[in-house]
PDB file of N, CA and C in Angstrom:
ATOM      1  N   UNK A   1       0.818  -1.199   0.000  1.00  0.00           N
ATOM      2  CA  UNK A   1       0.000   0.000   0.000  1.00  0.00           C
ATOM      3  C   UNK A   1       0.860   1.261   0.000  1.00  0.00           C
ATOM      4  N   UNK A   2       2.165   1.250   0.837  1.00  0.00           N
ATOM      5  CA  UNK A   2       3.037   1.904   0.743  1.00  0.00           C
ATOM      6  C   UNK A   2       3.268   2.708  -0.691  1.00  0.00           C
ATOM      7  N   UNK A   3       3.760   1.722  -1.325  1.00  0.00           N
ATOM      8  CA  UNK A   3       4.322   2.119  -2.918  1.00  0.00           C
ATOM      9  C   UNK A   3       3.223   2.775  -3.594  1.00  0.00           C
ATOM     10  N   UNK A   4       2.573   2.318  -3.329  1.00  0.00           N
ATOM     11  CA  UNK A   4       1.116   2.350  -3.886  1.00  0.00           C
ATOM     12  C   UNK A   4       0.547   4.111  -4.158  1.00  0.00           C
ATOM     13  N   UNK A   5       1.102   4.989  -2.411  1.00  0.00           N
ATOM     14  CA  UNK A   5       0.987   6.304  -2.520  1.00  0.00           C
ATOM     15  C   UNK A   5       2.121   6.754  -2.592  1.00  0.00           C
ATOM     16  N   UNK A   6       3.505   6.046  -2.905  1.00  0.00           N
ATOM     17  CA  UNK A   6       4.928   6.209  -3.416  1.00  0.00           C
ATOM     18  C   UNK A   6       4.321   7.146  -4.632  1.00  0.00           C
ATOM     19  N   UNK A   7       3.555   6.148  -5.781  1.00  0.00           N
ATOM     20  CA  UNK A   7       3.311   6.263  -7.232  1.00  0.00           C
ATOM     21  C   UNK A   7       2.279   6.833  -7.297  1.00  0.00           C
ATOM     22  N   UNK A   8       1.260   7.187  -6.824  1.00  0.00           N
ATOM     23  CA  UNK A   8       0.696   8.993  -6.637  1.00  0.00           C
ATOM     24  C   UNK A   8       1.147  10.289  -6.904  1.00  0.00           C
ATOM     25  N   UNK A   9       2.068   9.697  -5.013  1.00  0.00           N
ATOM     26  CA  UNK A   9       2.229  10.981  -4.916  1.00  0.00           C
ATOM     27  C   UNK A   9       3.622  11.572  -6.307  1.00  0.00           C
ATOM     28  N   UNK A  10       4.132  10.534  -6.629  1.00  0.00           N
ATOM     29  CA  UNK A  10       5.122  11.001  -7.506  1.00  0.00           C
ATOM     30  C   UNK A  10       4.757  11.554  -8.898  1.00  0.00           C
ATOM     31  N   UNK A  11       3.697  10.693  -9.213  1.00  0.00           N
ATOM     32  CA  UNK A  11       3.234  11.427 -10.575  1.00  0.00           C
ATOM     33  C   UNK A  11       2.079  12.322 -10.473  1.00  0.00           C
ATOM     34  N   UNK A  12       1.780  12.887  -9.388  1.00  0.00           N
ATOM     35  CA  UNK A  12       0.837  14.166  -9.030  1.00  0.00           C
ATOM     36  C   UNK A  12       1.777  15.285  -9.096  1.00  0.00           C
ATOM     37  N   UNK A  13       2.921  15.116  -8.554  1.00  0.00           N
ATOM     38  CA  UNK A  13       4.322  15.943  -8.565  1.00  0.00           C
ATOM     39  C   UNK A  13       4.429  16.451  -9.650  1.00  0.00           C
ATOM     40  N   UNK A  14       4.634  15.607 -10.480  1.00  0.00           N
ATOM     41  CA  UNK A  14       5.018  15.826 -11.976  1.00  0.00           C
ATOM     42  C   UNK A  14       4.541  16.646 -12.389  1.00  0.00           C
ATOM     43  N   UNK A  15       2.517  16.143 -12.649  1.00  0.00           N
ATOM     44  CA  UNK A  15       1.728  16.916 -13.211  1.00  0.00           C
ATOM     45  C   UNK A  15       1.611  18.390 -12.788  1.00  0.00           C
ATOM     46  N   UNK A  16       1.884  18.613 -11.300  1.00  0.00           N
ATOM     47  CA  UNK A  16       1.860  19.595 -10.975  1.00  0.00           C
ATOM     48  C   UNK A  16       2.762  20.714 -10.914  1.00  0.00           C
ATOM     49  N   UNK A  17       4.075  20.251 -11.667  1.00  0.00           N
ATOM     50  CA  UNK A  17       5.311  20.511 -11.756  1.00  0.00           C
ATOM     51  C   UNK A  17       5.488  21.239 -12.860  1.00  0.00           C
ATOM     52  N   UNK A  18       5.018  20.700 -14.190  1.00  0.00           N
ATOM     53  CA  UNK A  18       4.767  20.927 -15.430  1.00  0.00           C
ATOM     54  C   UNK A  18       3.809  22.052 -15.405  1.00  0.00           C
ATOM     55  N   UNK A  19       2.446  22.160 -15.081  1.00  0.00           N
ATOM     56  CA  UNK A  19       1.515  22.738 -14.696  1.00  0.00           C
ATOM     57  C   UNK A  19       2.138  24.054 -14.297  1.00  0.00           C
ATOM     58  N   UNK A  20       2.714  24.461 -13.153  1.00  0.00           N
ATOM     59  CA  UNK A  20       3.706  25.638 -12.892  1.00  0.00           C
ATOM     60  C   UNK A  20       4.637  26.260 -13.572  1.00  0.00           C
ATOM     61  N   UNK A  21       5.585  25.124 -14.429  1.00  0.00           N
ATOM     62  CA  UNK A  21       6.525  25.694 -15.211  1.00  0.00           C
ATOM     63  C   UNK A  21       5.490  26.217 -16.581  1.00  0.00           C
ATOM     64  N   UNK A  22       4.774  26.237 -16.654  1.00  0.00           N
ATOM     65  CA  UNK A  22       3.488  26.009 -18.290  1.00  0.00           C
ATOM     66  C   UNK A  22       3.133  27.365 -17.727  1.00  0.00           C
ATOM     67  N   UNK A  23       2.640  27.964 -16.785  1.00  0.00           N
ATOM     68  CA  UNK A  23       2.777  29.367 -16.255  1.00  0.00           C
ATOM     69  C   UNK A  23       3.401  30.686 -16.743  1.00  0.00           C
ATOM     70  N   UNK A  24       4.865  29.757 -16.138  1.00  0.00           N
ATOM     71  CA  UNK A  24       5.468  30.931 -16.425  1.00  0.00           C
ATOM     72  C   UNK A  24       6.117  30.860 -17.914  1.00  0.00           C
ATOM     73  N   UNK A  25       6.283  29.774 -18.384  1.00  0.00           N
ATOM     74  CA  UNK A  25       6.583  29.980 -19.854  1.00  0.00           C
ATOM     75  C   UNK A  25       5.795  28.813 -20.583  1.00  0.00           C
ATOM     76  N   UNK A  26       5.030  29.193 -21.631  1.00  0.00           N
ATOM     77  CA  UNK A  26       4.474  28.024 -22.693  1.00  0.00           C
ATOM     78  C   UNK A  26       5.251  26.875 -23.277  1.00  0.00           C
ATOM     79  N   UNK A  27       6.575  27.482 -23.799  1.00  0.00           N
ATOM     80  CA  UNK A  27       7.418  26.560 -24.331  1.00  0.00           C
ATOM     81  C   UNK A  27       8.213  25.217 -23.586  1.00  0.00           C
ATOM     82  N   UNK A  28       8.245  25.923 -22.722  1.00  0.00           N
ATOM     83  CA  UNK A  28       8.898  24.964 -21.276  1.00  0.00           C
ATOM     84  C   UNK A  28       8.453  23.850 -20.703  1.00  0.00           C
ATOM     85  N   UNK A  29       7.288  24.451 -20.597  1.00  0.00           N
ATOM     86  CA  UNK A  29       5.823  23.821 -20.439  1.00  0.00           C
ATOM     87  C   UNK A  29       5.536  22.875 -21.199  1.00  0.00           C
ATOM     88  N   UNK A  30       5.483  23.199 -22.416  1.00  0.00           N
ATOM     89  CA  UNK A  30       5.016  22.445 -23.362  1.00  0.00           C
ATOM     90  C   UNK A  30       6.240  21.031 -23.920  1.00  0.00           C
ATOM     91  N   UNK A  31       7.246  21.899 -23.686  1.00  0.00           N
ATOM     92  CA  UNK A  31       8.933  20.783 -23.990  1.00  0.00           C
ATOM     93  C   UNK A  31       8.507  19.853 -23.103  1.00  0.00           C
ATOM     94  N   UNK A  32       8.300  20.013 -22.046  1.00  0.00           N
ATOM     95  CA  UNK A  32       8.563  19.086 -20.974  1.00  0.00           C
ATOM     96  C   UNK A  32       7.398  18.225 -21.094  1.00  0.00           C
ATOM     97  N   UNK A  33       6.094  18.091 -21.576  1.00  0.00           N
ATOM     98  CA  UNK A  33       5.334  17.563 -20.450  1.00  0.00           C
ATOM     99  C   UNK A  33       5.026  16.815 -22.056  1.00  0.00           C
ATOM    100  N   UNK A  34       6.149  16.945 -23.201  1.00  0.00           N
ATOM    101  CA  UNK A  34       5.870  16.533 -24.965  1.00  0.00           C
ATOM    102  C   UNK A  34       6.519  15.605 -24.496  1.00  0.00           C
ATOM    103  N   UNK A  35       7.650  15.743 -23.461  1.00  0.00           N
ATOM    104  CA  UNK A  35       8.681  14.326 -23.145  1.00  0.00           C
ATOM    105  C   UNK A  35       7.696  12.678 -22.851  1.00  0.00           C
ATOM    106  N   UNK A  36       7.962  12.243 -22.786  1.00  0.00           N
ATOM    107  CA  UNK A  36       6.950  10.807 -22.666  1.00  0.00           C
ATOM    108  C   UNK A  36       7.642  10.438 -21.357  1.00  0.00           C
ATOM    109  N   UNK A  37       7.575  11.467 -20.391  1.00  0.00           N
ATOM    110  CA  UNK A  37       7.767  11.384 -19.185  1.00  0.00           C
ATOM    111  C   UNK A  37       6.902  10.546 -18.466  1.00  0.00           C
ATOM    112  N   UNK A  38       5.547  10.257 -18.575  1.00  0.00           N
ATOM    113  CA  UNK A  38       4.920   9.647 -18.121  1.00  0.00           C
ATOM    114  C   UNK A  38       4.770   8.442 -18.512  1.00  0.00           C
ATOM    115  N   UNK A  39       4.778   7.976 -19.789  1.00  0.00           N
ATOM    116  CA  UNK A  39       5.312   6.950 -19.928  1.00  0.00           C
ATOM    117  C   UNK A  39       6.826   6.004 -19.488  1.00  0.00           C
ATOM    118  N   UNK A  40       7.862   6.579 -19.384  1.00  0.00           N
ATOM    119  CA  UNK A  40       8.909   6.421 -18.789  1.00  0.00           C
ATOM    120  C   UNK A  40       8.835   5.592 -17.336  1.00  0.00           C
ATOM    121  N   UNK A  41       8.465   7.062 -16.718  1.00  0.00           N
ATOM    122  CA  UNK A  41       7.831   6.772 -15.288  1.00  0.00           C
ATOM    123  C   UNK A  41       6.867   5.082 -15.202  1.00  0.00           C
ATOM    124  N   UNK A  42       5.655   5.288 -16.099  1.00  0.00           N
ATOM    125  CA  UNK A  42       4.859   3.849 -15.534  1.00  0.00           C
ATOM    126  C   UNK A  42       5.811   2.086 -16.145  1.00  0.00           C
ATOM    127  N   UNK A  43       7.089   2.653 -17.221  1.00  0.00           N
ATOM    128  CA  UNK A  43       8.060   1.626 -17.660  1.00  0.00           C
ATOM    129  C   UNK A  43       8.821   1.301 -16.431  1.00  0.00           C
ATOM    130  N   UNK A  44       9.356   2.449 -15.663  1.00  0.00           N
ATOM    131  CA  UNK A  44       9.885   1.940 -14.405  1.00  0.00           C
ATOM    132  C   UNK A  44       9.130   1.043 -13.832  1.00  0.00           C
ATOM    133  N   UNK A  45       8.098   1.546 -13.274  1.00  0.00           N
ATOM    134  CA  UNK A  45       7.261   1.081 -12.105  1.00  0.00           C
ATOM    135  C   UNK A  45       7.179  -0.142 -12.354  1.00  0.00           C
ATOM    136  N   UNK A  46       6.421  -0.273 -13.969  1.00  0.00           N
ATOM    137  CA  UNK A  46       6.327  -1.696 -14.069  1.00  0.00           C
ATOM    138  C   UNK A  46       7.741  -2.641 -14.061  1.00  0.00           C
ATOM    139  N   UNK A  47       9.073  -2.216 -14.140  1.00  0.00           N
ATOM    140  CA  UNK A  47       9.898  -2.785 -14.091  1.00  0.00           C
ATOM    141  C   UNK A  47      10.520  -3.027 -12.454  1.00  0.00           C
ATOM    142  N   UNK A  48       9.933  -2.275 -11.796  1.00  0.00           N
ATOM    143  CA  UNK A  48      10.058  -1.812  -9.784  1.00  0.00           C
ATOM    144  C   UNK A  48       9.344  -3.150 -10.058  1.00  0.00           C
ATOM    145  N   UNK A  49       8.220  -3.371 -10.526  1.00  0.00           N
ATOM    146  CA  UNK A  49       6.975  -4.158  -9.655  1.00  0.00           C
ATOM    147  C   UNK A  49       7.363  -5.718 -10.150  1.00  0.00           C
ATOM    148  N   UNK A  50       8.589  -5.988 -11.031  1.00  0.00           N
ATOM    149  CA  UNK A  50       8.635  -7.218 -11.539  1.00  0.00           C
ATOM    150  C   UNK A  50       7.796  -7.552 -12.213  1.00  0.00           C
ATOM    151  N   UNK A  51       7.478  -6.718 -13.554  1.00  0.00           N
ATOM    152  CA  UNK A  51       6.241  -7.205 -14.153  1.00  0.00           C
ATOM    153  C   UNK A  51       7.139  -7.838 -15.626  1.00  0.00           C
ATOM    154  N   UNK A  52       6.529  -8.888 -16.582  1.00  0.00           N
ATOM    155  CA  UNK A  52       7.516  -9.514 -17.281  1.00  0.00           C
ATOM    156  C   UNK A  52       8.029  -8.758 -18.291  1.00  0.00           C
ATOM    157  N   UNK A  53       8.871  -8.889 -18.854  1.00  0.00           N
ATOM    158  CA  UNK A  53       9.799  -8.076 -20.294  1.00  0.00           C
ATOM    159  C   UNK A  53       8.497  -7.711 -21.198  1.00  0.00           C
ATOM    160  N   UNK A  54       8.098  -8.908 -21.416  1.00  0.00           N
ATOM    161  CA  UNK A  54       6.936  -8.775 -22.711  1.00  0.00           C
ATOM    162  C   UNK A  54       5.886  -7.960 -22.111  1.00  0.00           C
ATOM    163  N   UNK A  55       5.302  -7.713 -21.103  1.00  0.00           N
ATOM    164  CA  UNK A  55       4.234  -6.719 -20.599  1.00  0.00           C
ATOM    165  C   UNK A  55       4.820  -5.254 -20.734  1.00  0.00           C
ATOM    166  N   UNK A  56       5.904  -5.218 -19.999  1.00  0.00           N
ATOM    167  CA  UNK A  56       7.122  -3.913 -20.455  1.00  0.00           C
ATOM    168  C   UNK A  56       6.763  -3.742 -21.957  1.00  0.00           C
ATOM    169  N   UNK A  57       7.669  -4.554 -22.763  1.00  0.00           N
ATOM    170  CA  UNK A  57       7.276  -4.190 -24.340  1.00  0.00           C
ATOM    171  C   UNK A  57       6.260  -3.518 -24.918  1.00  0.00           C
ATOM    172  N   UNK A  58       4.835  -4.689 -24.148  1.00  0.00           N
ATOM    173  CA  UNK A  58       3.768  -4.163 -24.754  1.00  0.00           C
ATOM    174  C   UNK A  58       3.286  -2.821 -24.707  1.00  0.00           C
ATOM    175  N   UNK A  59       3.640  -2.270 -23.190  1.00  0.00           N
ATOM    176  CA  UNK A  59       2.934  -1.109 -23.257  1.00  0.00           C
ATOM    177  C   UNK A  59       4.108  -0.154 -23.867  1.00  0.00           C
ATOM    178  N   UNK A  60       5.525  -0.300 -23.863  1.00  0.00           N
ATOM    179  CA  UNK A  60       5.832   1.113 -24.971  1.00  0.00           C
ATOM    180  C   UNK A  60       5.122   0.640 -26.692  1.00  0.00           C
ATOM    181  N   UNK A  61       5.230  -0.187 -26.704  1.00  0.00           N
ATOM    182  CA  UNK A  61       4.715  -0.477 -28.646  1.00  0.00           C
ATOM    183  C   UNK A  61       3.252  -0.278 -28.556  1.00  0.00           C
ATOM    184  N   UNK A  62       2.450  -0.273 -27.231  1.00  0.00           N
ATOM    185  CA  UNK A  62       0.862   0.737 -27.881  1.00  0.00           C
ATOM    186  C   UNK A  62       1.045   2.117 -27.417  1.00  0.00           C
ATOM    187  N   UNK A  63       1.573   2.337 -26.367  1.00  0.00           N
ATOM    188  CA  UNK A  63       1.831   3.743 -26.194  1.00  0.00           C
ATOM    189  C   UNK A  63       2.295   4.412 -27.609  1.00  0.00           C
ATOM    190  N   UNK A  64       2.689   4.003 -28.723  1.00  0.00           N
ATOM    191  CA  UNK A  64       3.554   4.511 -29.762  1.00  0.00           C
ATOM    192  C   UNK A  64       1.975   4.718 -30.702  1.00  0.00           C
ATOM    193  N   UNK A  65       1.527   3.651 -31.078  1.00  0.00           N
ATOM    194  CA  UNK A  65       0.010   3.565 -31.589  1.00  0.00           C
ATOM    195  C   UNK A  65      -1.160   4.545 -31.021  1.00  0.00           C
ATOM    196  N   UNK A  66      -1.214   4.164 -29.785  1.00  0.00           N
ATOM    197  CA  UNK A  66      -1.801   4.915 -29.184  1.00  0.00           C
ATOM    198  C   UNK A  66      -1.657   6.705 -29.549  1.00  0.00           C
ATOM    199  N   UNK A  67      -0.410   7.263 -29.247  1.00  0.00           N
ATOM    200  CA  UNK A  67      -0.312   8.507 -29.559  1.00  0.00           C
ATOM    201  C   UNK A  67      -0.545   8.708 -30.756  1.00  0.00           C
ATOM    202  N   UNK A  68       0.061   8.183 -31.666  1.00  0.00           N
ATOM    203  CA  UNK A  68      -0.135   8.511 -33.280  1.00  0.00           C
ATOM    204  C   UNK A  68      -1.677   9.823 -33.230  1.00  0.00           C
ATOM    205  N   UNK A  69      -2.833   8.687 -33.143  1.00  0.00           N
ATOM    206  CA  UNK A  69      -4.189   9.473 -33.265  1.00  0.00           C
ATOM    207  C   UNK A  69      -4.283  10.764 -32.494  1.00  0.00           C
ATOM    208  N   UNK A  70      -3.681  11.263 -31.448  1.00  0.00           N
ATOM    209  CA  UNK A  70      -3.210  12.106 -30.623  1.00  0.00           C
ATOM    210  C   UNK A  70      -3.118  13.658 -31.468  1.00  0.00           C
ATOM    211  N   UNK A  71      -1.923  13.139 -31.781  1.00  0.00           N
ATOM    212  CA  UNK A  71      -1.484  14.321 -32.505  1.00  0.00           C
ATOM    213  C   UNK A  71      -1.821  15.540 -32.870  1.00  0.00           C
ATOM    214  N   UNK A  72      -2.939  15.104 -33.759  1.00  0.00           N
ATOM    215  CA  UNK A  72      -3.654  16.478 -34.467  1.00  0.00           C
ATOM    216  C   UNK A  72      -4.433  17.211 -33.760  1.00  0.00           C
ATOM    217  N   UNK A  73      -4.527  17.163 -32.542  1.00  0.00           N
ATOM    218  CA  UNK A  73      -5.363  17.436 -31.526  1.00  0.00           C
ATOM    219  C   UNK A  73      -4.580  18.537 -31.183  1.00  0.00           C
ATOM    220  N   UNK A  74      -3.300  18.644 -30.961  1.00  0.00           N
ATOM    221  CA  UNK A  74      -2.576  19.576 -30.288  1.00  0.00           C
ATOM    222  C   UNK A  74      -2.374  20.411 -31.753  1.00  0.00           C
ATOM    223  N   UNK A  75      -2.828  20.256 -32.476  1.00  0.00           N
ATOM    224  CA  UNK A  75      -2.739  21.297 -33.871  1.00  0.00           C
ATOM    225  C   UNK A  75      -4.122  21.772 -33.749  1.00  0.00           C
ATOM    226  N   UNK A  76      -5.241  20.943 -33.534  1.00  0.00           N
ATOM    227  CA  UNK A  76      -6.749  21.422 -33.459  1.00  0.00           C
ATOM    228  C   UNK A  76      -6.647  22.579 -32.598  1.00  0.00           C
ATOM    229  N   UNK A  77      -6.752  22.237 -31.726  1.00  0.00           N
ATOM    230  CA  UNK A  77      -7.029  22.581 -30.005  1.00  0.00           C
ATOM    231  C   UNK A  77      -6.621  24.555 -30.202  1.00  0.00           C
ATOM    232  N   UNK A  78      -5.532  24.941 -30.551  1.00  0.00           N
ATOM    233  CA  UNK A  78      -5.552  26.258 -30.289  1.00  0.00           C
ATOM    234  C   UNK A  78      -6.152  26.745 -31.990  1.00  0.00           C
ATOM    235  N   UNK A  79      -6.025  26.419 -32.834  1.00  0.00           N
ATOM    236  CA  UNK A  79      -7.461  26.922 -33.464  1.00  0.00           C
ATOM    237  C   UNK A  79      -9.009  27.136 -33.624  1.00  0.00           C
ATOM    238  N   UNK A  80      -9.045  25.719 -32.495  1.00  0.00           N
ATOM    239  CA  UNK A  80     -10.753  25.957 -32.273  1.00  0.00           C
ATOM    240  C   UNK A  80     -11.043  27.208 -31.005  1.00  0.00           C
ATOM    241  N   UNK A  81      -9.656  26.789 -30.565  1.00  0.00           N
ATOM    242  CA  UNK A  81      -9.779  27.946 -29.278  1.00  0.00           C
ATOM    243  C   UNK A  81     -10.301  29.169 -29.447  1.00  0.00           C
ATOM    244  N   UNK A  82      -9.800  29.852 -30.790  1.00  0.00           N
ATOM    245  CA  UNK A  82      -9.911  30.776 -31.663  1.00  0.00           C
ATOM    246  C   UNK A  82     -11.807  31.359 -31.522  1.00  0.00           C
ATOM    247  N   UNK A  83     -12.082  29.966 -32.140  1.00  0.00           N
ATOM    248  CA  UNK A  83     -13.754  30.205 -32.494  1.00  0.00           C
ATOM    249  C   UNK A  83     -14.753  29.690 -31.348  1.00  0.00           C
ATOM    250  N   UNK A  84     -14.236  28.898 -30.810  1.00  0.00           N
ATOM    251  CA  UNK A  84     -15.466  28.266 -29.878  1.00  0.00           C
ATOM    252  C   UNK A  84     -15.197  28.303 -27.960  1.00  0.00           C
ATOM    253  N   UNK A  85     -14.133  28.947 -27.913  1.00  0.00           N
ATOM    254  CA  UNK A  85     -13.876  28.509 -26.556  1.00  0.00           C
ATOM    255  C   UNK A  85     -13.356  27.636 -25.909  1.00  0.00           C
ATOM    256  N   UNK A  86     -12.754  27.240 -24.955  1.00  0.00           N
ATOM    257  CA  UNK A  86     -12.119  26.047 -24.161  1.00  0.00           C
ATOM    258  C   UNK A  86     -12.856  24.811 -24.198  1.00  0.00           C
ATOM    259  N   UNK A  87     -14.167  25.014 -23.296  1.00  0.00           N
ATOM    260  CA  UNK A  87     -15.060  23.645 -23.408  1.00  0.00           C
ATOM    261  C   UNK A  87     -15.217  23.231 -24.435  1.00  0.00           C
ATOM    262  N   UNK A  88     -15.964  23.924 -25.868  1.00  0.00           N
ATOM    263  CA  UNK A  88     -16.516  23.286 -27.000  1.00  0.00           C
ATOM    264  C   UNK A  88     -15.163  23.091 -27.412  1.00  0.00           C
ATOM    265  N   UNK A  89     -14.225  23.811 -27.568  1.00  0.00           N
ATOM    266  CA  UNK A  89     -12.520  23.069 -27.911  1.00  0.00           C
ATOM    267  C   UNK A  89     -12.211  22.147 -28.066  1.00  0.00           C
ATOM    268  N   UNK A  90     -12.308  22.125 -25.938  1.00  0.00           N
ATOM    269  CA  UNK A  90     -11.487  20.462 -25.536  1.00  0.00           C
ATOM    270  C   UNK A  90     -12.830  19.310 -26.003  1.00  0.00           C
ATOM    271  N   UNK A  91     -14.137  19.774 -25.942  1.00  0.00           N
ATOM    272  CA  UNK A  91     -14.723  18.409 -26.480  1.00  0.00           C
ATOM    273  C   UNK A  91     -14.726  18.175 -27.888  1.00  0.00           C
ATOM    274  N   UNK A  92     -14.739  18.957 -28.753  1.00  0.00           N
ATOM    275  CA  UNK A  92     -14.587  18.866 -30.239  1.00  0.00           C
ATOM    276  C   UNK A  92     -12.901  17.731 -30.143  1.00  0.00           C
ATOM    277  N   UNK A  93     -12.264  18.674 -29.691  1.00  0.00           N
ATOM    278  CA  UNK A  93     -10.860  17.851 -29.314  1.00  0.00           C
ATOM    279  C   UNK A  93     -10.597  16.100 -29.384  1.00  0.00           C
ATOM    280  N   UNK A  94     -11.813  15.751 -28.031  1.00  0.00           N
ATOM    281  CA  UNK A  94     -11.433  14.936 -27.813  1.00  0.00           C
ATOM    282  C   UNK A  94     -12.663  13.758 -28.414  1.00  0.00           C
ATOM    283  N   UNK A  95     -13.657  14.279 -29.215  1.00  0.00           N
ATOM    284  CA  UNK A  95     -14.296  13.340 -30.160  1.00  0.00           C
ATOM    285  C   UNK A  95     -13.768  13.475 -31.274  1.00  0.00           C
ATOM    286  N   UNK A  96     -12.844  14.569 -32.077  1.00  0.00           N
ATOM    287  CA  UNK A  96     -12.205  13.863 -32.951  1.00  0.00           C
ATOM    288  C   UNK A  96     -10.905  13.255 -32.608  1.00  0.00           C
ATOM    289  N   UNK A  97     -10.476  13.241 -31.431  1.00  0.00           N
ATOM    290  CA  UNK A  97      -9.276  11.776 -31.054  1.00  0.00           C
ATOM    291  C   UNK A  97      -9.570  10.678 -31.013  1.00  0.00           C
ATOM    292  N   UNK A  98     -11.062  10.513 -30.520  1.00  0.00           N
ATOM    293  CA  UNK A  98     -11.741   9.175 -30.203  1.00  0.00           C
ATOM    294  C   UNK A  98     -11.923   8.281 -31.366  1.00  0.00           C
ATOM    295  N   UNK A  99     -12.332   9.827 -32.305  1.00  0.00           N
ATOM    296  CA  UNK A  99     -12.593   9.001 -33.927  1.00  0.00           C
ATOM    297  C   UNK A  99     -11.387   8.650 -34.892  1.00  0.00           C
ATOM    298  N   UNK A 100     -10.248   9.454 -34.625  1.00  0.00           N
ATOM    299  CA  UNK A 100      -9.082   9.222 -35.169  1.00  0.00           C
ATOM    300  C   UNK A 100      -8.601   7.667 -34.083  1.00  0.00           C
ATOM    301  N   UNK A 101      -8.584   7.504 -33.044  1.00  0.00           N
ATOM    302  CA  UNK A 101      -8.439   6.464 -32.566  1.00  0.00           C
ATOM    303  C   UNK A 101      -9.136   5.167 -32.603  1.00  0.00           C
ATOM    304  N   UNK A 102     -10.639   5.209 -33.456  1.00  0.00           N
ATOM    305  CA  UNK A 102     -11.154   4.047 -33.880  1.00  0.00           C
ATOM    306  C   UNK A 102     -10.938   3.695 -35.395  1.00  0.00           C
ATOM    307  N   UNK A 103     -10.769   4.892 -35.999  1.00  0.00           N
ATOM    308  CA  UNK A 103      -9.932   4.724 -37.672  1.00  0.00           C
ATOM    309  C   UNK A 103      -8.688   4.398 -37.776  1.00  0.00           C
ATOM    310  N   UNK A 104      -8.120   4.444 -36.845  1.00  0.00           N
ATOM    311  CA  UNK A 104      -6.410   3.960 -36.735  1.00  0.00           C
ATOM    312  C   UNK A 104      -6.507   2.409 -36.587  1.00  0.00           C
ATOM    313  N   UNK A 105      -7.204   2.535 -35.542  1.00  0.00           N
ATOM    314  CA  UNK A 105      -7.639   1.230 -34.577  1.00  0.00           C
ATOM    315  C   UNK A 105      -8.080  -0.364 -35.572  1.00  0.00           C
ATOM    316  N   UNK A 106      -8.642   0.281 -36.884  1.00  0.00           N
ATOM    317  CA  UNK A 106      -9.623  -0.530 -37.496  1.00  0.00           C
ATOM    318  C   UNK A 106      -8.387  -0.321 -38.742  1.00  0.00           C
ATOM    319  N   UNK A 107      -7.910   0.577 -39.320  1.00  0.00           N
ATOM    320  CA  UNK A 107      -6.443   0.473 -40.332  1.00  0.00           C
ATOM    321  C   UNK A 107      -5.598  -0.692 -39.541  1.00  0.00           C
ATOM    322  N   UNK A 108      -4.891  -0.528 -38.384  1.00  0.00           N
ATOM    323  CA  UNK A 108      -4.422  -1.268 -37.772  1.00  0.00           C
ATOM    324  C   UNK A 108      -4.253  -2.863 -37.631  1.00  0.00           C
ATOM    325  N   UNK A 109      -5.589  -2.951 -37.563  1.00  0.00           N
ATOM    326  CA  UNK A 109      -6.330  -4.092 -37.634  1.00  0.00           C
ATOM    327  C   UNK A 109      -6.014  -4.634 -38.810  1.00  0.00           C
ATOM    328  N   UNK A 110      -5.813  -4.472 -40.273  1.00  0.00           N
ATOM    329  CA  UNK A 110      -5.494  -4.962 -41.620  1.00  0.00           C
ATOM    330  C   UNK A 110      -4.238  -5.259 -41.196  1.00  0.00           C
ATOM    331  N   UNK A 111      -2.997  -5.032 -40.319  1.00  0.00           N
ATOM    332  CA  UNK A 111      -2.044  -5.438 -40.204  1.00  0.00           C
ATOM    333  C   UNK A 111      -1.652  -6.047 -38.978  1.00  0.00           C
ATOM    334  N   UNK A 112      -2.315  -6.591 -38.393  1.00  0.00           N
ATOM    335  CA  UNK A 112      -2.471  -7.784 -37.251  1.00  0.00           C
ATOM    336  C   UNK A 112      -1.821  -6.755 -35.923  1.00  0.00           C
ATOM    337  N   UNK A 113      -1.950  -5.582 -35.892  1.00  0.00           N
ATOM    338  CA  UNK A 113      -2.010  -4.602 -35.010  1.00  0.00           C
ATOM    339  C   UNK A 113      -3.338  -4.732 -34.026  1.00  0.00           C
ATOM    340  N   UNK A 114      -3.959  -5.432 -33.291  1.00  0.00           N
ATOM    341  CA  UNK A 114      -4.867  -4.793 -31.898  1.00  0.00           C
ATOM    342  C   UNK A 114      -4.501  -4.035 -31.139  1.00  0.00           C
ATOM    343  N   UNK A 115      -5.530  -3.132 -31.456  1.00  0.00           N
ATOM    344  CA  UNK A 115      -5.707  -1.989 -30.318  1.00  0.00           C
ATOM    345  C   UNK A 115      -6.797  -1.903 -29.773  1.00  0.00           C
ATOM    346  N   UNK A 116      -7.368  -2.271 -30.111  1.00  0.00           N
ATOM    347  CA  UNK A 116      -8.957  -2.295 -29.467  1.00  0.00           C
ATOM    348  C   UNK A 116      -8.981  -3.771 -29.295  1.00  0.00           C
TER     349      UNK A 116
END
């Protein structure tokens, strides 16, 4: 249970770390938190926790898939900002990730890729 709020409290840190530096400068902000720091971080853990090589593997090779559909979102996002505001933004945002992530998902699929 220990570790347990070890790996909380450490990646609440983070977020909140990034979050502050994103303050005072955008770019900084934005460098840092583009790092796949968080991914990194849950590769440890799972490697702390003795979890097997191939579970390790798996999750950096969908994390890689996974982001792909991502992407264009952070190109969307401050142009819709433009016209619609934050909320209608981030949800426009994140139903066309959902949909770029079931069209990937289903391309994918023609090449013995599961993601879904």
């Amino acid at each position: 249970m220990g570790f347990l709020i070890v790996k909380y409290l450490v990646t609440a840190a983070i977020i909140v770390a990034v979050s502050e530096v994103a303050k005072r400068s955008d770019k900084l902000g934005a460098l840092i938190i583009s790092l796949p720091i968080m991914t990194i971080i849950t590769l440890f853990w799972l490697n702390f926790e003795n979890q097997p090589d191939q579970k390790i593997s798996n999750h950096a090779y969908y994390t890689f898939w996974y982001g792909v559909p991502t992407l264009p979102m952070f190109l969307a996002f401050p142009l819709l900002m433009k016209h619609f505001g934050f909320g209608y933004s981030m949800l426009i945002s994140l139903t066309g990730t959902s949909a770029l992530l079931a069209i990937t998902a289903f391309i994918l699929d023609k090449f013995d890729v599961k993601l879904l």
